[in-house]
PDB file of N, CA and C in Angstrom:
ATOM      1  N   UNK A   1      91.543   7.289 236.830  1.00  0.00           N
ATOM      2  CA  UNK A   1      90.948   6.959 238.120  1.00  0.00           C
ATOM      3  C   UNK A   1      89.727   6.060 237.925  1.00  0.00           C
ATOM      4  N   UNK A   2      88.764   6.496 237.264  1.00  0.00           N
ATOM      5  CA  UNK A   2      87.637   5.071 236.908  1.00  0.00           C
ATOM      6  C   UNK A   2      88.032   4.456 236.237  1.00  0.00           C
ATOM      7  N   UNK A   3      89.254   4.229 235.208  1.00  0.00           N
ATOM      8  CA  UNK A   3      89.722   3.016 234.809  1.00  0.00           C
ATOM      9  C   UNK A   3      89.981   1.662 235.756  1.00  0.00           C
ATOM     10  N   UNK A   4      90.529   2.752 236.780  1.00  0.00           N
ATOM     11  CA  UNK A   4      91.214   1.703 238.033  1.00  0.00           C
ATOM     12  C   UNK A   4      90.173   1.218 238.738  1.00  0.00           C
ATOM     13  N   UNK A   5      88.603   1.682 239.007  1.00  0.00           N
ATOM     14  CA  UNK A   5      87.448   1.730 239.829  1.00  0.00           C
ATOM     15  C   UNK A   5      87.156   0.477 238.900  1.00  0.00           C
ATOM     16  N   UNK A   6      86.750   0.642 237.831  1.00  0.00           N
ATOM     17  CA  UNK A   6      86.256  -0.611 236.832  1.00  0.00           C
ATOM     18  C   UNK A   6      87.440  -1.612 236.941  1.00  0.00           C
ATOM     19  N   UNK A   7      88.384  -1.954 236.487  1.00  0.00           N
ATOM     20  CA  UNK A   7      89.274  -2.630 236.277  1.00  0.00           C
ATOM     21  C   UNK A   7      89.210  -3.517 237.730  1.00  0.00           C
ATOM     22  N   UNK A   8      89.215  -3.008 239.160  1.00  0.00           N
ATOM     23  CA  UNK A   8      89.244  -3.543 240.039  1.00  0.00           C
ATOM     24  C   UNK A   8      87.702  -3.844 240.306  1.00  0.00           C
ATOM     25  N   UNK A   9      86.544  -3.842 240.045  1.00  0.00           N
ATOM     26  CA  UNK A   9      85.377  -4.127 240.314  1.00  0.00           C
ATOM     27  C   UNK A   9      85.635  -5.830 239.524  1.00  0.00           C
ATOM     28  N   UNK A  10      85.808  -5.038 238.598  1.00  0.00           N
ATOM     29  CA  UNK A  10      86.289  -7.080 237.138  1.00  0.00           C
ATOM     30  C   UNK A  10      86.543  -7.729 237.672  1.00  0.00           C
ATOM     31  N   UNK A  11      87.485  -7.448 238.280  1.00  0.00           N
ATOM     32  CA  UNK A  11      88.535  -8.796 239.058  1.00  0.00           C
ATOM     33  C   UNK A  11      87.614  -9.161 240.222  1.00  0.00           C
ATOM     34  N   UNK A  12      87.560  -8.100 241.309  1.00  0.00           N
ATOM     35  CA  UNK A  12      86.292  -8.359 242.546  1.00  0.00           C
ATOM     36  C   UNK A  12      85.693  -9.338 241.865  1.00  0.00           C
ATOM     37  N   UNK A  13      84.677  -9.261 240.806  1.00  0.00           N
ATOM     38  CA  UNK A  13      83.589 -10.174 240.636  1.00  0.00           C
ATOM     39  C   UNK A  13      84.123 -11.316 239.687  1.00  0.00           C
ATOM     40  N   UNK A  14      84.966 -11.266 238.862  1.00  0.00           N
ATOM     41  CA  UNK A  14      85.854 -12.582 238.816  1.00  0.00           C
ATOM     42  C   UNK A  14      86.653 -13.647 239.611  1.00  0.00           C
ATOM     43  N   UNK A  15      86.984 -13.138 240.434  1.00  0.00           N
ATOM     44  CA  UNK A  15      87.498 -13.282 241.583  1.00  0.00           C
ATOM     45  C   UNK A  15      86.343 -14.459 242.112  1.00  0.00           C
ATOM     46  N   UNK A  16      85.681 -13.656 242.731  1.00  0.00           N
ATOM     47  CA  UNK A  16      84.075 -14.169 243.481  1.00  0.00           C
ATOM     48  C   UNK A  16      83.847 -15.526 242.682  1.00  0.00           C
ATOM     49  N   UNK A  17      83.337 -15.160 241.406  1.00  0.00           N
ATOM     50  CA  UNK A  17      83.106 -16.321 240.694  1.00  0.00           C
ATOM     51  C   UNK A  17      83.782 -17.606 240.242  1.00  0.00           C
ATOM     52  N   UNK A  18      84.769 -17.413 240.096  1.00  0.00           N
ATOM     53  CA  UNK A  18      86.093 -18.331 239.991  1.00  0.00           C
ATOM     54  C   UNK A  18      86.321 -18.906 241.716  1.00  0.00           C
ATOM     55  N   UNK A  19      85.943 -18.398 242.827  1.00  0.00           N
ATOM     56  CA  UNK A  19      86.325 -18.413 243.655  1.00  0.00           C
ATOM     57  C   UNK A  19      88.164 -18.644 244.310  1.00  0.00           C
ATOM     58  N   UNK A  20      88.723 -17.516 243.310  1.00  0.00           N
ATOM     59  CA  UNK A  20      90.091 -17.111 242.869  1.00  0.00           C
ATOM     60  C   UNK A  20      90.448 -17.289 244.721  1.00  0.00           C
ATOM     61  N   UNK A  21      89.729 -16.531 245.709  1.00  0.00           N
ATOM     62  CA  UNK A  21      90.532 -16.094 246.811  1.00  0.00           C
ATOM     63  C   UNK A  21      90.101 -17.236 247.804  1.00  0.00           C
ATOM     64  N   UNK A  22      89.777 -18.252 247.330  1.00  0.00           N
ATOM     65  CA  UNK A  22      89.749 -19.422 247.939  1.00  0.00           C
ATOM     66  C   UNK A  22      91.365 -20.412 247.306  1.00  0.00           C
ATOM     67  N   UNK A  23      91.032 -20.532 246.149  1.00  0.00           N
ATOM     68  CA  UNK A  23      92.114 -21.053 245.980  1.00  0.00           C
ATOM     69  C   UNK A  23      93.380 -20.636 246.145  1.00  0.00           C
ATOM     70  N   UNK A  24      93.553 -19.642 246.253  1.00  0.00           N
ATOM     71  CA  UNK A  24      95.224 -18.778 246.888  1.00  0.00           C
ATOM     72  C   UNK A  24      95.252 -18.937 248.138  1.00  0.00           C
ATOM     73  N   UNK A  25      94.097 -18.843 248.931  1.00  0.00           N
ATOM     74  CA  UNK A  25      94.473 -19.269 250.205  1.00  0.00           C
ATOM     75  C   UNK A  25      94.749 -20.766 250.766  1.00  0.00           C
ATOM     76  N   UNK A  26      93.955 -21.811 249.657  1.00  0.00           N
ATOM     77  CA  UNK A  26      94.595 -22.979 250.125  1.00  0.00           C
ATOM     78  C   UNK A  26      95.629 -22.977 249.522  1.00  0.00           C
ATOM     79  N   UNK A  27      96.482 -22.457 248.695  1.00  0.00           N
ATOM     80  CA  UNK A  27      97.888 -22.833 247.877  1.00  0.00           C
ATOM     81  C   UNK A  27      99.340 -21.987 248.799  1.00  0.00           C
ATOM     82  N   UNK A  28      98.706 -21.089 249.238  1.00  0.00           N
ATOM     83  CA  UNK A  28      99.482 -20.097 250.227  1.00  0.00           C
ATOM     84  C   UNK A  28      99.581 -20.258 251.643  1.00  0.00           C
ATOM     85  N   UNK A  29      98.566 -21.048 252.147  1.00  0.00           N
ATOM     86  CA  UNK A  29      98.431 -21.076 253.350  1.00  0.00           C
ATOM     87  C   UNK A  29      98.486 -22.408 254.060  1.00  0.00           C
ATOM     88  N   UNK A  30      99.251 -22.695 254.997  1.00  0.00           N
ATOM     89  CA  UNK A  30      99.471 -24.765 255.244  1.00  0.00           C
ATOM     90  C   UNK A  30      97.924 -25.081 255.313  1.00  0.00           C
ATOM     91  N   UNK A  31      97.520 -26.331 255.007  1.00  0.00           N
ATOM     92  CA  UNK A  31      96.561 -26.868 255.115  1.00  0.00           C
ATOM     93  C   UNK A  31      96.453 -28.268 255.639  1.00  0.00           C
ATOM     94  N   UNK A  32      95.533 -29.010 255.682  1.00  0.00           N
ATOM     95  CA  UNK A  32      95.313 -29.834 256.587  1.00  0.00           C
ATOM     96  C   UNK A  32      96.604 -31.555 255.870  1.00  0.00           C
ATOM     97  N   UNK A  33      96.688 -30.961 254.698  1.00  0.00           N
ATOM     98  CA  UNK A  33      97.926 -32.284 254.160  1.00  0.00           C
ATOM     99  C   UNK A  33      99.496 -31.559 254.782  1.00  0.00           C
ATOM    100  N   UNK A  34      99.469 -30.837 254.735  1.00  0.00           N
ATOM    101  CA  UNK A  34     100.677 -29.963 255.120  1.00  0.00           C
ATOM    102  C   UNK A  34     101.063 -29.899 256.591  1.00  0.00           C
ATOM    103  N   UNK A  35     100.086 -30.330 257.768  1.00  0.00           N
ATOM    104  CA  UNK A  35      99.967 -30.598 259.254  1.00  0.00           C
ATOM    105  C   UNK A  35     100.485 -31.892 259.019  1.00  0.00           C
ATOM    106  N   UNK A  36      99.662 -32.752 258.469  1.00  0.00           N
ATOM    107  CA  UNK A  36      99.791 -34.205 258.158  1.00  0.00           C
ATOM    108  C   UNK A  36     101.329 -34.775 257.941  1.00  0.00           C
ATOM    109  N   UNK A  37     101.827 -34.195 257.030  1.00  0.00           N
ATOM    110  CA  UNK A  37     103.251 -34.299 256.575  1.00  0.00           C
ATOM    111  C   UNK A  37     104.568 -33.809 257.693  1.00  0.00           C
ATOM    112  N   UNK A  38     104.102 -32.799 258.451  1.00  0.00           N
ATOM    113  CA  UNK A  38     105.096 -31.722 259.179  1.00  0.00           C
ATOM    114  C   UNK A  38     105.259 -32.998 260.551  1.00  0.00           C
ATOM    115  N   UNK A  39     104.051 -33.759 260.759  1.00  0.00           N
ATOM    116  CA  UNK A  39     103.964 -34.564 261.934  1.00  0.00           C
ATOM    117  C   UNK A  39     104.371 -35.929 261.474  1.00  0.00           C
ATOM    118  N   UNK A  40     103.965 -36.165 260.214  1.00  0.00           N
ATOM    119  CA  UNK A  40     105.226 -37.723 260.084  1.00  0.00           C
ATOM    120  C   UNK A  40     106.834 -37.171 260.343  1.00  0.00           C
ATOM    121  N   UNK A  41     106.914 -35.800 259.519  1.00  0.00           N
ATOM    122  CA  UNK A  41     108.429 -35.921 259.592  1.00  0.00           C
ATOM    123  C   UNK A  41     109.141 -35.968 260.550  1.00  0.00           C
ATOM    124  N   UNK A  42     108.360 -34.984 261.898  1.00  0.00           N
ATOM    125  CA  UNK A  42     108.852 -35.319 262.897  1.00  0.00           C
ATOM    126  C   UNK A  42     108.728 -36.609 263.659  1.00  0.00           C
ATOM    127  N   UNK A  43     107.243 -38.022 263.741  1.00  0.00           N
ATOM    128  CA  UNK A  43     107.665 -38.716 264.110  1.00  0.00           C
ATOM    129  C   UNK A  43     108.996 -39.756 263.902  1.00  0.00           C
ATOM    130  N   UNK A  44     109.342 -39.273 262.306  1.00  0.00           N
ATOM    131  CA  UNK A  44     110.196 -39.930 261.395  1.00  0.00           C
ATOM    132  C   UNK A  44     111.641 -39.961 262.171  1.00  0.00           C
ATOM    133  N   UNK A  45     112.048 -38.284 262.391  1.00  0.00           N
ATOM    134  CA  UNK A  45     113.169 -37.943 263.192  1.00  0.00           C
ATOM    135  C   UNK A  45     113.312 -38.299 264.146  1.00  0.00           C
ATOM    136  N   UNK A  46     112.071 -38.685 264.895  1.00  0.00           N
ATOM    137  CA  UNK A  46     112.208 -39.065 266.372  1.00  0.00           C
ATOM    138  C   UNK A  46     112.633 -40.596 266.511  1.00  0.00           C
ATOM    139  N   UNK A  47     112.161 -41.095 265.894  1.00  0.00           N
ATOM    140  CA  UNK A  47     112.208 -43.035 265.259  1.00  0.00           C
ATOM    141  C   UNK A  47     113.926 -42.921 264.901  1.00  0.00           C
ATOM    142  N   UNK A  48     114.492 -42.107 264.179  1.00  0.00           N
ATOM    143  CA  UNK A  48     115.601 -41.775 263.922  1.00  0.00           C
ATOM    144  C   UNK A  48     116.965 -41.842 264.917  1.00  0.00           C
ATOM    145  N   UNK A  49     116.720 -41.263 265.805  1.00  0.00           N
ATOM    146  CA  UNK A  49     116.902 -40.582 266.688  1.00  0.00           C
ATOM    147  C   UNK A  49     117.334 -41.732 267.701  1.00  0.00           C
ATOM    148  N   UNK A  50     115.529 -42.072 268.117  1.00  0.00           N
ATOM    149  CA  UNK A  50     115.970 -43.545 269.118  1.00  0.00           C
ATOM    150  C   UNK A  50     115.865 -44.804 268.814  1.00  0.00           C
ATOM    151  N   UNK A  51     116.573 -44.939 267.665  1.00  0.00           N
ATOM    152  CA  UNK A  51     117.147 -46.102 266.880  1.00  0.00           C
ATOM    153  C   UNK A  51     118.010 -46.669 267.570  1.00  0.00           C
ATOM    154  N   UNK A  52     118.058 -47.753 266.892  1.00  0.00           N
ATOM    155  CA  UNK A  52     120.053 -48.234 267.521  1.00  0.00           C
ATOM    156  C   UNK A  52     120.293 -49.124 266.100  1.00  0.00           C
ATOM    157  N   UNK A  53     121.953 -49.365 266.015  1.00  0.00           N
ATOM    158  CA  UNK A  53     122.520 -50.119 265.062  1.00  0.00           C
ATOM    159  C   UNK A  53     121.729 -51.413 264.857  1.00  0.00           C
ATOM    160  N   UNK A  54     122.045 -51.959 263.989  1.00  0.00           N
ATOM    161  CA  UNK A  54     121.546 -53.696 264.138  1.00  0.00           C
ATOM    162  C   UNK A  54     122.241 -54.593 265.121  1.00  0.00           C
ATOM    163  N   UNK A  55     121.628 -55.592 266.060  1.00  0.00           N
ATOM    164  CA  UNK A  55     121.757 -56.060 266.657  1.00  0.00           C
ATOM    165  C   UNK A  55     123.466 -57.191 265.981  1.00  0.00           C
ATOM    166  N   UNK A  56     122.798 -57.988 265.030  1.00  0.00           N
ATOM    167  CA  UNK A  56     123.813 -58.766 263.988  1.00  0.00           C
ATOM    168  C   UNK A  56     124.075 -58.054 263.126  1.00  0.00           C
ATOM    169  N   UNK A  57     125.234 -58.731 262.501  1.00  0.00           N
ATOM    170  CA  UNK A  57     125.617 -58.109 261.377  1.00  0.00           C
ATOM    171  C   UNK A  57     125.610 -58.837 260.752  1.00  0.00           C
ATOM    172  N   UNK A  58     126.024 -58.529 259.094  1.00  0.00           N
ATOM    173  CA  UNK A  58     126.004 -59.354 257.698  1.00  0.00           C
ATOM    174  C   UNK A  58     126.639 -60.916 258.291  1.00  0.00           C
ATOM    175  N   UNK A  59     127.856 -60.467 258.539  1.00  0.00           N
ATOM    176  CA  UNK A  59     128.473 -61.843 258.684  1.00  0.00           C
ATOM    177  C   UNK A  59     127.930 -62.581 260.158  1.00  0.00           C
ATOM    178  N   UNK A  60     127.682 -62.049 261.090  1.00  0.00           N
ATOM    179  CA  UNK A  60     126.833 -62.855 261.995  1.00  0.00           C
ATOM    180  C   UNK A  60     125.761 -63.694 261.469  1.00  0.00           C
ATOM    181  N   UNK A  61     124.709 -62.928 260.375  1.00  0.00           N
ATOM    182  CA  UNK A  61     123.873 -63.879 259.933  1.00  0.00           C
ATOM    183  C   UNK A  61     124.271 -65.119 258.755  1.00  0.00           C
ATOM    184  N   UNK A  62     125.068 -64.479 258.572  1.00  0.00           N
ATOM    185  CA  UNK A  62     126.060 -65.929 257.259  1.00  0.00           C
ATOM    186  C   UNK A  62     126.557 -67.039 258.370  1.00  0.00           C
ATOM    187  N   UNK A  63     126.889 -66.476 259.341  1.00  0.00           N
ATOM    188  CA  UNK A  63     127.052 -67.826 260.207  1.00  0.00           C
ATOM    189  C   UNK A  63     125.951 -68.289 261.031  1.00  0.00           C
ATOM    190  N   UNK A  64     124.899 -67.769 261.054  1.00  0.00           N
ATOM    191  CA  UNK A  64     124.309 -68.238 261.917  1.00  0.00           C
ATOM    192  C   UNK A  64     123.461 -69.137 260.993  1.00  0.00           C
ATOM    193  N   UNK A  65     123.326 -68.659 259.358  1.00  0.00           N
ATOM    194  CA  UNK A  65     122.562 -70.040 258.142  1.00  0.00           C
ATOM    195  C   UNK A  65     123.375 -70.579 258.087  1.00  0.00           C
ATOM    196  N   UNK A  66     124.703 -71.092 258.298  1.00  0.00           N
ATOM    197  CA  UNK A  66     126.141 -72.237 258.017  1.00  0.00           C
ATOM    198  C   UNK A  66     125.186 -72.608 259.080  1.00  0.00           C
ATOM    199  N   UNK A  67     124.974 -72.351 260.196  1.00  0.00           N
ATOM    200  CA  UNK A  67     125.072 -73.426 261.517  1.00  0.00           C
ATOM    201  C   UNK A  67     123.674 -74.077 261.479  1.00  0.00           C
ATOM    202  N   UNK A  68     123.207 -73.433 261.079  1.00  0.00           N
ATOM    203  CA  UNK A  68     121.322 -74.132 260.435  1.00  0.00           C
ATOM    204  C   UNK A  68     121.389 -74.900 259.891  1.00  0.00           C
ATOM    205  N   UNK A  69     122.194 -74.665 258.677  1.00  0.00           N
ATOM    206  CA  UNK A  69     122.287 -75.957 257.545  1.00  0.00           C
ATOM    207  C   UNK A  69     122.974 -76.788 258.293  1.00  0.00           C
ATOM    208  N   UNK A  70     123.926 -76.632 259.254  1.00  0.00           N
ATOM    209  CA  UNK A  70     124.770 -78.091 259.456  1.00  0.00           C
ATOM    210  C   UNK A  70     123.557 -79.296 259.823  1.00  0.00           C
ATOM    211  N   UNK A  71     122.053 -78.478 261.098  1.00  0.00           N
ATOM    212  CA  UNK A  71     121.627 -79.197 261.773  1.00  0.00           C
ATOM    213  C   UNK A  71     120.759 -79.763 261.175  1.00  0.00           C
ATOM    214  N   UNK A  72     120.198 -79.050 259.612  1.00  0.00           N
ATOM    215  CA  UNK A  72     119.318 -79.649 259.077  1.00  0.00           C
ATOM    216  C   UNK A  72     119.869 -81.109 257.999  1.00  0.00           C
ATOM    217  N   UNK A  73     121.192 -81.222 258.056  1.00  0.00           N
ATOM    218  CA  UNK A  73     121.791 -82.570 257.555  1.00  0.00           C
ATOM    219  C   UNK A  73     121.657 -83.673 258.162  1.00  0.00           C
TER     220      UNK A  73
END
């Protein structure tokens, strides 16, 4: 029983000094990069979302540099 009284006082004041129960709580607990991230992803999804296809496509733009070059001859 005072093994356990001492043993847990150690840590208490290691703890303290290390400021151990600071750092578990930022590693355990979301923090202000972790808000940051949760809100790109969702603007990300949303951008996603109300996207649309490309207007042209590959070969639309291959013809549309053929028809450039003709005018620049």
């Amino acid at each position: 029983m005072l093994q356990k009284l001492v043993i847990n006082k150690i840590i208490n004041l290691l703890s303290k000094n290390f400021k151990l129960f600071k750092l578990m709580k930022y590693v355990e607990e979301p923090n202000e990069l972790d808000h940051k991230v949760l809100e790109l992803e969702n603007r990300i999804l949303k951008l996603e979302k109300d996207s649309h296809p490309p207007i042209f496509t590959k070969k639309d733009k291959e013809d549309i540099e053929k028809r450039l070059d003709l005018f620049k001859k």
